[in-house]
N, C-alpha and C. Protein backbone atom coordinates (compact mmCIF):
# COMPACT_ATOMS: atom_id res chain seq x y z
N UNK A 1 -6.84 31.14 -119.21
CA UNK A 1 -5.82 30.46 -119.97
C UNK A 1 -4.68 31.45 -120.24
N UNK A 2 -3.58 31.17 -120.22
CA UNK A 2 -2.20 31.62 -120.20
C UNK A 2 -1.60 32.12 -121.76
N UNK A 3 -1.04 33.00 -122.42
CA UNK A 3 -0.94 32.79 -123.62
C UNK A 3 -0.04 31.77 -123.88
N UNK A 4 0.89 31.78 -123.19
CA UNK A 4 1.90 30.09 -123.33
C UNK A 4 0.37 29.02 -124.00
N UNK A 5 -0.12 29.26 -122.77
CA UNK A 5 -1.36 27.83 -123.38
C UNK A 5 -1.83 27.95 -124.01
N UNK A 6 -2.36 28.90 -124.58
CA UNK A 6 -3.48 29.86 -125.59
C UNK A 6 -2.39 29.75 -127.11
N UNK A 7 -0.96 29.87 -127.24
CA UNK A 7 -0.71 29.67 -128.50
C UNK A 7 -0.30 27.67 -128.28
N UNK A 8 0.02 27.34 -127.55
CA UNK A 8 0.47 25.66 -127.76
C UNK A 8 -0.71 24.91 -128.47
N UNK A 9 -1.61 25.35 -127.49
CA UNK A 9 -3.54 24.66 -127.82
C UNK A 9 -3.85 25.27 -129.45
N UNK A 10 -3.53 26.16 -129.75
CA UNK A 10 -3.69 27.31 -131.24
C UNK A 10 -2.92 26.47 -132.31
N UNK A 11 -1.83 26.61 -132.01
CA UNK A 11 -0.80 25.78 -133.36
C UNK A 11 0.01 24.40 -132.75
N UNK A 12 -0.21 24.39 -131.62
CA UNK A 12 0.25 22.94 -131.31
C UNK A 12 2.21 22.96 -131.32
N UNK A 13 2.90 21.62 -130.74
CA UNK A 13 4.10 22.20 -130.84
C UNK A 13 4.69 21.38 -131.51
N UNK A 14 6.10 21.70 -131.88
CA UNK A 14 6.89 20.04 -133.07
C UNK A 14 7.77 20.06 -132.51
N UNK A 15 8.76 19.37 -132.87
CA UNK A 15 9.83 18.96 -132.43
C UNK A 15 10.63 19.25 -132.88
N UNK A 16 12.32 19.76 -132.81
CA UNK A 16 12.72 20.38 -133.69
C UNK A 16 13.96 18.79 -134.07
N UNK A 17 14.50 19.34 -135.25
CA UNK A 17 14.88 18.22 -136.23
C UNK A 17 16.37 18.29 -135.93
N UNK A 18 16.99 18.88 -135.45
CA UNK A 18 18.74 19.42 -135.05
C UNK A 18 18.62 18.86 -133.26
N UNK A 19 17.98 19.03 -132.39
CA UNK A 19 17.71 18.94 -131.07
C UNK A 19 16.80 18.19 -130.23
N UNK A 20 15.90 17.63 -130.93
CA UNK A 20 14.60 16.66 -130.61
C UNK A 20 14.21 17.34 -129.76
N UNK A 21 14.02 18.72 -129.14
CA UNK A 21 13.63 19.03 -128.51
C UNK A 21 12.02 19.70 -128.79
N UNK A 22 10.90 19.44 -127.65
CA UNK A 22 10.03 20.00 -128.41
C UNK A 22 9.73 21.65 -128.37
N UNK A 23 9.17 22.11 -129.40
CA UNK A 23 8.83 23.55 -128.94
C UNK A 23 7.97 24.36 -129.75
N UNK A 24 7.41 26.04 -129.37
CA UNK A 24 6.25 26.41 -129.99
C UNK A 24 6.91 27.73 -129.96
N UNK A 25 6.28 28.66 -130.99
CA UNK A 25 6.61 30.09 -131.18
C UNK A 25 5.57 30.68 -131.31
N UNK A 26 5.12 31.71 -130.28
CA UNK A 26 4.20 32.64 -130.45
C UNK A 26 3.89 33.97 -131.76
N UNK A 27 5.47 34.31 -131.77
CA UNK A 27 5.32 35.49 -132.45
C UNK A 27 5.13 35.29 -134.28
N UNK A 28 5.31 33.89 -134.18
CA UNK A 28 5.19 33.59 -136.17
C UNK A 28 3.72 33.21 -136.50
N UNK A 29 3.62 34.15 -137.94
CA UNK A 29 2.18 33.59 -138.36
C UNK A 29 2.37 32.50 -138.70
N UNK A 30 0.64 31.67 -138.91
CA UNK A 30 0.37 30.50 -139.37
C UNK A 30 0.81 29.95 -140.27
N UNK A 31 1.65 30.69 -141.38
CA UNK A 31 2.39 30.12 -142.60
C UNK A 31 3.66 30.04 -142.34
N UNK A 32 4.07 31.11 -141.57
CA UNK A 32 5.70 30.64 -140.99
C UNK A 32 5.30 29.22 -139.94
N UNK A 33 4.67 29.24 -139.51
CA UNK A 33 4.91 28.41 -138.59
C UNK A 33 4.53 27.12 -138.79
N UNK A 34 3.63 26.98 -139.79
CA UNK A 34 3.99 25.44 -140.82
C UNK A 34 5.23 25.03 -140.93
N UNK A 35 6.05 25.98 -141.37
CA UNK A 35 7.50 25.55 -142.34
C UNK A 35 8.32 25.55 -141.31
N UNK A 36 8.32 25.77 -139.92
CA UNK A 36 9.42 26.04 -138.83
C UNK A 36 9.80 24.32 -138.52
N UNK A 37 11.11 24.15 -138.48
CA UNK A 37 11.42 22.70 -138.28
C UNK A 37 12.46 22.67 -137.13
N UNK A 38 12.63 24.22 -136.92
CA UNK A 38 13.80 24.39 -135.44
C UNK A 38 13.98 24.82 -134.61
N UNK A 39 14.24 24.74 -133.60
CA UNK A 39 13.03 25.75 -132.31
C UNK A 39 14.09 26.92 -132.11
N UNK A 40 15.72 27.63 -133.21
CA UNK A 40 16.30 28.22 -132.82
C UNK A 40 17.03 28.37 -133.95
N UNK A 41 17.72 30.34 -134.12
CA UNK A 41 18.54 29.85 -134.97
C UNK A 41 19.96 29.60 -135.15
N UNK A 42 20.25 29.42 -133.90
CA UNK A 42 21.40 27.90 -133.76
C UNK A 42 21.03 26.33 -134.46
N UNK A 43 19.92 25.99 -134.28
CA UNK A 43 19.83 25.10 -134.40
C UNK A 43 19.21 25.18 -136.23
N UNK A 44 18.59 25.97 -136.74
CA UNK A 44 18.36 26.34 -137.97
C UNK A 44 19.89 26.01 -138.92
N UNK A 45 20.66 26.95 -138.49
CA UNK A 45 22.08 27.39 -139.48
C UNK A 45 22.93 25.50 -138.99
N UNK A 46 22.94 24.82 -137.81
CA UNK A 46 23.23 23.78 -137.92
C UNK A 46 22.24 22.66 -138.54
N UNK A 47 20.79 22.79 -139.11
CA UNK A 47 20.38 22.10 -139.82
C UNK A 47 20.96 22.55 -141.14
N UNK A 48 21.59 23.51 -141.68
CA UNK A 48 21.47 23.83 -142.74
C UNK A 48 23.56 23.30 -143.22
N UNK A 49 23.91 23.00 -142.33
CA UNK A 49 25.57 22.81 -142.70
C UNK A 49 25.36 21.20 -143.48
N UNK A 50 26.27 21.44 -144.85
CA UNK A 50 26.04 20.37 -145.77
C UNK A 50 25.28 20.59 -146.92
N UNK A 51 24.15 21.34 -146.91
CA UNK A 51 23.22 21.53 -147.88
C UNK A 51 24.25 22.86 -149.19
N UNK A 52 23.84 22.27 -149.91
CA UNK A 52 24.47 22.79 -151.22
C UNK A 52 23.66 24.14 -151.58
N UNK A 53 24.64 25.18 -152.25
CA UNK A 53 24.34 26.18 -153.08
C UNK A 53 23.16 26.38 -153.59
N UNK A 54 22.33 27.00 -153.64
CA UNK A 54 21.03 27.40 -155.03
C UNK A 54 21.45 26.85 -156.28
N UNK A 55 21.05 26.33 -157.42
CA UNK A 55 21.16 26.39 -158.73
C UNK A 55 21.94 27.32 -159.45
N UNK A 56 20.89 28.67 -158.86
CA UNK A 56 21.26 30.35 -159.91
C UNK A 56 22.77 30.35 -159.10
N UNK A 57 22.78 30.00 -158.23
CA UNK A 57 24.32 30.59 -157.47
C UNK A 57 25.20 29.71 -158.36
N UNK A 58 25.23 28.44 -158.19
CA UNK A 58 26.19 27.71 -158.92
C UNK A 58 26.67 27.77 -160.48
N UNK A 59 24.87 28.05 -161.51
CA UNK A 59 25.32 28.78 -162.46
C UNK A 59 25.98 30.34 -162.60
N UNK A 60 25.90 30.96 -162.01
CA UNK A 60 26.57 32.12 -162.17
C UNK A 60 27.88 32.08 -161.66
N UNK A 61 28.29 31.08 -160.91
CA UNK A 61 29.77 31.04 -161.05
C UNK A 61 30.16 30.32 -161.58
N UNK A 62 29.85 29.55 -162.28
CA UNK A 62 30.46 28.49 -163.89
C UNK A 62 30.36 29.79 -164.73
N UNK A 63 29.40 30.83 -165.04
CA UNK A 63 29.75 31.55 -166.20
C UNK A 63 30.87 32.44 -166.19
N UNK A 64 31.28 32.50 -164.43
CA UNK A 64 32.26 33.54 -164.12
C UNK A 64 33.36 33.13 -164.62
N UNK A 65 33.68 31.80 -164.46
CA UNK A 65 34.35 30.76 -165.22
C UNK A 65 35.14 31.15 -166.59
N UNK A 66 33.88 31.14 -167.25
CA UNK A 66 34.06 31.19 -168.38
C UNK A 66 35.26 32.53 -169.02
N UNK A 67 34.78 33.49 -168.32
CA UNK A 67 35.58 34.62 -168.54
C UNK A 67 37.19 35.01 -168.28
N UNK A 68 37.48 33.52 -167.90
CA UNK A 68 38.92 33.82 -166.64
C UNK A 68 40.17 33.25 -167.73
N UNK A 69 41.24 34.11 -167.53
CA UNK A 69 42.25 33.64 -167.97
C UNK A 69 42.65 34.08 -169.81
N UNK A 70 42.72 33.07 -170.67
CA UNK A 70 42.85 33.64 -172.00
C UNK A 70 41.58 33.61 -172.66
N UNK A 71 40.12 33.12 -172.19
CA UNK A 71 38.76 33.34 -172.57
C UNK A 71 38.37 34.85 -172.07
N UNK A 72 39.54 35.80 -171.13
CA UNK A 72 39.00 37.20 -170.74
C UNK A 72 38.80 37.95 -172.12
N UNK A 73 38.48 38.65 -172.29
CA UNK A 73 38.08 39.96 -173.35
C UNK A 73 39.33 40.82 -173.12
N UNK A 74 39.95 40.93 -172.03
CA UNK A 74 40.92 41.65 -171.88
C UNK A 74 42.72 41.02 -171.40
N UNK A 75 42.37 39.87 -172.55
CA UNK A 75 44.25 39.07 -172.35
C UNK A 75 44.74 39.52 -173.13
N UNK A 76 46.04 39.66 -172.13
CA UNK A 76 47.18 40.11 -173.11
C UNK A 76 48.35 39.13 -172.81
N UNK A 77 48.04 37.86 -173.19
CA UNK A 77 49.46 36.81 -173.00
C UNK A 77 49.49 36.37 -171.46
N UNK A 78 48.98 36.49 -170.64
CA UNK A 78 49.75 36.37 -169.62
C UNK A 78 50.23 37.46 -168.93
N UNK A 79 50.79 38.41 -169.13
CA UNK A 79 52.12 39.20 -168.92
C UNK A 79 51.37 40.30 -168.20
N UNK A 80 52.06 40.93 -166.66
CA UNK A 80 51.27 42.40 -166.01
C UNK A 80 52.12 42.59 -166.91
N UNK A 81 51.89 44.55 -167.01
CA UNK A 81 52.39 45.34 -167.31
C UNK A 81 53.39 45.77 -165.97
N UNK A 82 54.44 46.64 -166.62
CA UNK A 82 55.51 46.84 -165.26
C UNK A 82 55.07 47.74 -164.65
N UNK A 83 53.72 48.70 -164.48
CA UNK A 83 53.36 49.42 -163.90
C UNK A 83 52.46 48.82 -162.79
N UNK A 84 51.95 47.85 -163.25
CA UNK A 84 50.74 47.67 -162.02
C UNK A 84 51.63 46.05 -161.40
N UNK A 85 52.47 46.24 -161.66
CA UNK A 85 53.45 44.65 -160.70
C UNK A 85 53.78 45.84 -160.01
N UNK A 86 54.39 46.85 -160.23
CA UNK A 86 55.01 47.98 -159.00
C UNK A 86 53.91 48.36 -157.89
N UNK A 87 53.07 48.58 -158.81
CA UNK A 87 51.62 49.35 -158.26
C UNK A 87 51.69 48.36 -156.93
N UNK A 88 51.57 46.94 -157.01
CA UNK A 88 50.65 46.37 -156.51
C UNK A 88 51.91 45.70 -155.32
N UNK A 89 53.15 46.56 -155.38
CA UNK A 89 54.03 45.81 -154.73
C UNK A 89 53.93 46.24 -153.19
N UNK A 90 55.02 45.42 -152.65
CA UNK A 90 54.79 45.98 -150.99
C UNK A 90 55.12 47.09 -151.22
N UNK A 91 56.69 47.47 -151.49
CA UNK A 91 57.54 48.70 -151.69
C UNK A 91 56.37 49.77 -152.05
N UNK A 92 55.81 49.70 -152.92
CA UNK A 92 55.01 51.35 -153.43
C UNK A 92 53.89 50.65 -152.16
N UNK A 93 53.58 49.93 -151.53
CA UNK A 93 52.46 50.37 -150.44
C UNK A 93 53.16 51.16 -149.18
N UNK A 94 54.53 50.90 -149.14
CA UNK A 94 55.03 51.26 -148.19
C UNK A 94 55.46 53.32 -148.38
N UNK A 95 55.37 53.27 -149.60
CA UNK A 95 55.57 55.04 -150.16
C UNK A 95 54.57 55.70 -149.38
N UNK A 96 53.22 55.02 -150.28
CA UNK A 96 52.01 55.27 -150.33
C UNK A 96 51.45 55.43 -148.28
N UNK A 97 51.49 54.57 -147.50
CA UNK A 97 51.31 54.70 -146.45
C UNK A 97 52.84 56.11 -146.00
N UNK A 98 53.94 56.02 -145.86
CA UNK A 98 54.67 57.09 -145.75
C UNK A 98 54.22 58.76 -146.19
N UNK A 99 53.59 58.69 -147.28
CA UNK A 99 53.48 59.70 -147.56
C UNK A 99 51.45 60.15 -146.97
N UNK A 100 51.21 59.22 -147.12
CA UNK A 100 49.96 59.55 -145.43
C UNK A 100 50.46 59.61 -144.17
N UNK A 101 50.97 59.12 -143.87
CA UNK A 101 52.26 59.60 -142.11
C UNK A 101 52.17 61.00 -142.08
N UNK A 102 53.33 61.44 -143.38
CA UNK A 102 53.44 62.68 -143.45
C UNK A 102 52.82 63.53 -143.85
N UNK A 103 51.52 63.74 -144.68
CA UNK A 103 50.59 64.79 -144.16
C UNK A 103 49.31 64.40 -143.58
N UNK A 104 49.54 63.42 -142.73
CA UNK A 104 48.35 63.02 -141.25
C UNK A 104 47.18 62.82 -142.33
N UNK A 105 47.30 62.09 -143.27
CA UNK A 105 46.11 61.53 -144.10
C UNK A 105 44.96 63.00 -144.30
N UNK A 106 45.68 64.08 -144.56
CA UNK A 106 44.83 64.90 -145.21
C UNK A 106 45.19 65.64 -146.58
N UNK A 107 43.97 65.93 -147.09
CA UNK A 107 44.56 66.46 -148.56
C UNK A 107 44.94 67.68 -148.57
N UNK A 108 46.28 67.71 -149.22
CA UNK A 108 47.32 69.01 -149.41
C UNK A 108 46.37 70.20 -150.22
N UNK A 109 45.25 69.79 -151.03
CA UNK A 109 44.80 71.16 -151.44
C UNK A 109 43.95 72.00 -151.07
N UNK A 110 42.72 70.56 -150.61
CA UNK A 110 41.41 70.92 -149.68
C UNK A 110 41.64 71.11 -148.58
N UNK A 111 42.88 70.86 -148.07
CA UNK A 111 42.91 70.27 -146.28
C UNK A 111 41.66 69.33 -145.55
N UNK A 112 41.39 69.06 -146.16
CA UNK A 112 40.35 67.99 -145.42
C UNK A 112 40.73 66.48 -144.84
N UNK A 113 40.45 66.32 -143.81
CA UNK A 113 41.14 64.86 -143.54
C UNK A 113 40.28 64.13 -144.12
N UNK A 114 41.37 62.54 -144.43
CA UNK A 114 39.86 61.96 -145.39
C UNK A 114 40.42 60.15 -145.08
N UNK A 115 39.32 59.31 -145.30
CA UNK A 115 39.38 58.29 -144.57
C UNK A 115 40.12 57.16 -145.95
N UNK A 116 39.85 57.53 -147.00
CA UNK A 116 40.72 56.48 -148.13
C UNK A 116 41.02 57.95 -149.09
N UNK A 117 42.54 58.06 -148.61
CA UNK A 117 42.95 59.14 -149.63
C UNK A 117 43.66 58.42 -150.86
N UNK A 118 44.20 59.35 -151.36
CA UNK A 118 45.01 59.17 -152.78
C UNK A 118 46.59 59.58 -152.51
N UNK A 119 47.94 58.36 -152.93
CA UNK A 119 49.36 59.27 -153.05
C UNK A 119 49.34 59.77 -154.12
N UNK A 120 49.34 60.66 -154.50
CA UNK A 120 49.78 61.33 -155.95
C UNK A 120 51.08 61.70 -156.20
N UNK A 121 51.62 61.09 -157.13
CA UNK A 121 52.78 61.69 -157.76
C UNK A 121 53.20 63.00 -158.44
N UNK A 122 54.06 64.18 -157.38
CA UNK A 122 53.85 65.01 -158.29
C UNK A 122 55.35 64.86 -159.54
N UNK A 123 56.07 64.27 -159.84
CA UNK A 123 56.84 64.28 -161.01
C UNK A 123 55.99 62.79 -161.59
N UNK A 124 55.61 62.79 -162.55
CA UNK A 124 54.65 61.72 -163.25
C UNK A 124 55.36 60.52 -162.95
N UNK A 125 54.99 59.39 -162.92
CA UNK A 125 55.32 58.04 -162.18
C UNK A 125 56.13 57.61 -163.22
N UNK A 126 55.34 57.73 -164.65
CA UNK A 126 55.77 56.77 -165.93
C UNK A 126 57.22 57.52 -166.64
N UNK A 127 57.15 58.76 -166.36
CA UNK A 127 58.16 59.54 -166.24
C UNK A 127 59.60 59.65 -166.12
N UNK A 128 59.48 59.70 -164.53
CA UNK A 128 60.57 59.60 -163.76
C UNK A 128 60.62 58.70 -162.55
N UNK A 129 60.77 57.00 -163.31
CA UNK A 129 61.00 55.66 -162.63
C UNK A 129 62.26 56.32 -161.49
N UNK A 130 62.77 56.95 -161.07
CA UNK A 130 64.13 56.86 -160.04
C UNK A 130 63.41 57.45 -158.94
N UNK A 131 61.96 58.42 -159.09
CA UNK A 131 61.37 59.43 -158.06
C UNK A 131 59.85 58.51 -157.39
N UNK A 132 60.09 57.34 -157.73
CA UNK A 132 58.78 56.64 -157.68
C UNK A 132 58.41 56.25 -156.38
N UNK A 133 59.61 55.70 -155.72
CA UNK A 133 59.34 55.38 -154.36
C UNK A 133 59.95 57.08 -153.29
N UNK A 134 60.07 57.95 -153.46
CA UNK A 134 60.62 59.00 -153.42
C UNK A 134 59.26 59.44 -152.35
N UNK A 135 59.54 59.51 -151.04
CA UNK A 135 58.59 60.77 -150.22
C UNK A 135 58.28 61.88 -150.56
N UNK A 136 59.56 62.22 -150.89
CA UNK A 136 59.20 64.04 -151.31
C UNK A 136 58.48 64.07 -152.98
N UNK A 137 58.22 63.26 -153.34
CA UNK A 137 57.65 63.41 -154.75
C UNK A 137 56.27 62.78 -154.79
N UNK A 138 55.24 62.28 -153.43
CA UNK A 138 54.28 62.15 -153.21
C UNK A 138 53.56 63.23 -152.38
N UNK A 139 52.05 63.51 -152.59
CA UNK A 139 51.17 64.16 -151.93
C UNK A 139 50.21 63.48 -151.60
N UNK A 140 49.18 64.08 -150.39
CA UNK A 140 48.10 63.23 -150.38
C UNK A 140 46.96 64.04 -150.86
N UNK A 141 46.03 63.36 -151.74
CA UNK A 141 44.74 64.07 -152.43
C UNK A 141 43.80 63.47 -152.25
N UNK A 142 42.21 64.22 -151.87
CA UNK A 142 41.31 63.32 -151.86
C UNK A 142 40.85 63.37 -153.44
N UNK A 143 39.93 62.30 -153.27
CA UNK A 143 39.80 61.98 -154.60
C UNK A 143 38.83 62.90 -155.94
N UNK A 144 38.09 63.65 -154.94
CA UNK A 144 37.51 65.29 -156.20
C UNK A 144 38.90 65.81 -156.18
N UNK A 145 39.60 66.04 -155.53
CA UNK A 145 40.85 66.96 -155.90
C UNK A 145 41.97 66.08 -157.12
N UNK A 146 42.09 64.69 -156.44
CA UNK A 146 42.91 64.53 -157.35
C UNK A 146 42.56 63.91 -158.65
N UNK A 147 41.10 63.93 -159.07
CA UNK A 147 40.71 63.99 -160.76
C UNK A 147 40.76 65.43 -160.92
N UNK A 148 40.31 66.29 -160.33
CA UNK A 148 41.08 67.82 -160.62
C UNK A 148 42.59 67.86 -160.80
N UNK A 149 43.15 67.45 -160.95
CA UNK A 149 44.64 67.69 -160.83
C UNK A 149 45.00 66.48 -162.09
N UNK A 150 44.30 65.80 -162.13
CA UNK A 150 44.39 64.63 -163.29
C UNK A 150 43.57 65.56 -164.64
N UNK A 151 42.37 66.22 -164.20
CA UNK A 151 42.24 66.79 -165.06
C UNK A 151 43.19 67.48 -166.04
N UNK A 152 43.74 68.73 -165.03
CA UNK A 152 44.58 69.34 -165.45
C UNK A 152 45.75 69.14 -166.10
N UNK A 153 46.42 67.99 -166.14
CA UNK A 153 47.34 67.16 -166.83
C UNK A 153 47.22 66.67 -167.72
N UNK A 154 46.01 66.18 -167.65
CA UNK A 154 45.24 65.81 -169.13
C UNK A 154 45.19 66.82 -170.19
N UNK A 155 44.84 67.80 -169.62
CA UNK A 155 44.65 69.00 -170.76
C UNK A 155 46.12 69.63 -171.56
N UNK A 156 46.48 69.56 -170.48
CA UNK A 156 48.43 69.94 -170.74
C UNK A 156 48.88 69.44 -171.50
N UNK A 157 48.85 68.02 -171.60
CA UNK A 157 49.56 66.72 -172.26
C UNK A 157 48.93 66.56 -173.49
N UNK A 158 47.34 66.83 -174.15
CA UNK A 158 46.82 66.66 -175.10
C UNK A 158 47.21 67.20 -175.88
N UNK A 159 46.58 68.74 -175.63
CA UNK A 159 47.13 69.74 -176.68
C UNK A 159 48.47 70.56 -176.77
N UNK A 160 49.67 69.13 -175.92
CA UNK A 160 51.13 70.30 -176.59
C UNK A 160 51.28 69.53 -177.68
């Protein structure tokens, strides 16, 4: 006897429910192979188009819900701040990529090339608004260097 024949004669074969086609799987145990209703999983993921969310999935995004808008913990009216509308504009992405051009996406202190660097401002951003989109007033830092360098500013700025 053949194992083809040796598992058909063993678990017998069904039909699958997406393809009417009939068929048998050798390699699944006896408990998977109760619950198998598709001889593929093409034909699995197209039995499954239509069928709705889990429960836990659907509640956990109603509670996400809950948190959005003026129910956040963290509203303030509506209103960005004018720093992160800039932040988030094309213009400062366009600095920000320029000033990776120009030092070939490696950091100016470590020299290390690095795959998601940092532009850093060296005249402070909040500072001096006229130097913001400014090439020559960006560096590139990876990111241990440039909380070192944030460090250091921090300390400056506290205790004058």
């Amino acid at each position: 006897m053949s194992p083809t024949t040796h598992y058909k004669t063993k678990y017998g074969t069904k039909i699958c429910v997406v393809c009417k086609k009939e068929f048998w799987k050798k390699h699944r145990s006896p408990e998977q192979w109760k619950e198998a209703k598709c001889c593929s999983e093409d034909c699995y993921h197209k039995s499954r188009i239509g069928i709705k969310r889990p429960d836990a999935v659907a509640i956990l995004a109603k509670n996400r819900l809950k948190h959005k808008g003026k129910k956040h913990w963290n509203w303030k009216g509506g209103i960005s701040d004018e720093n992160s509308k800039i932040r988030r504009s094309y213009k400062y992405n366009e600095w920000r990529q320029a000033v990776y051009k120009r030092d070939h996406w490696t950091c100016r202190i470590c020299r290390e090339k690095i795959k998601h660097p940092i532009a850093h401002h060296i005249k402070a951003f909040n500072d001096y608004p006229e130097l913001r989109f400014e090439v020559k007033n960006g560096i590139t830092l990876c990111r241990s260097c440039h909380r070192k360098v944030h460090k250091d500013i921090g300390l400056l700025t506290r205790f004058n």
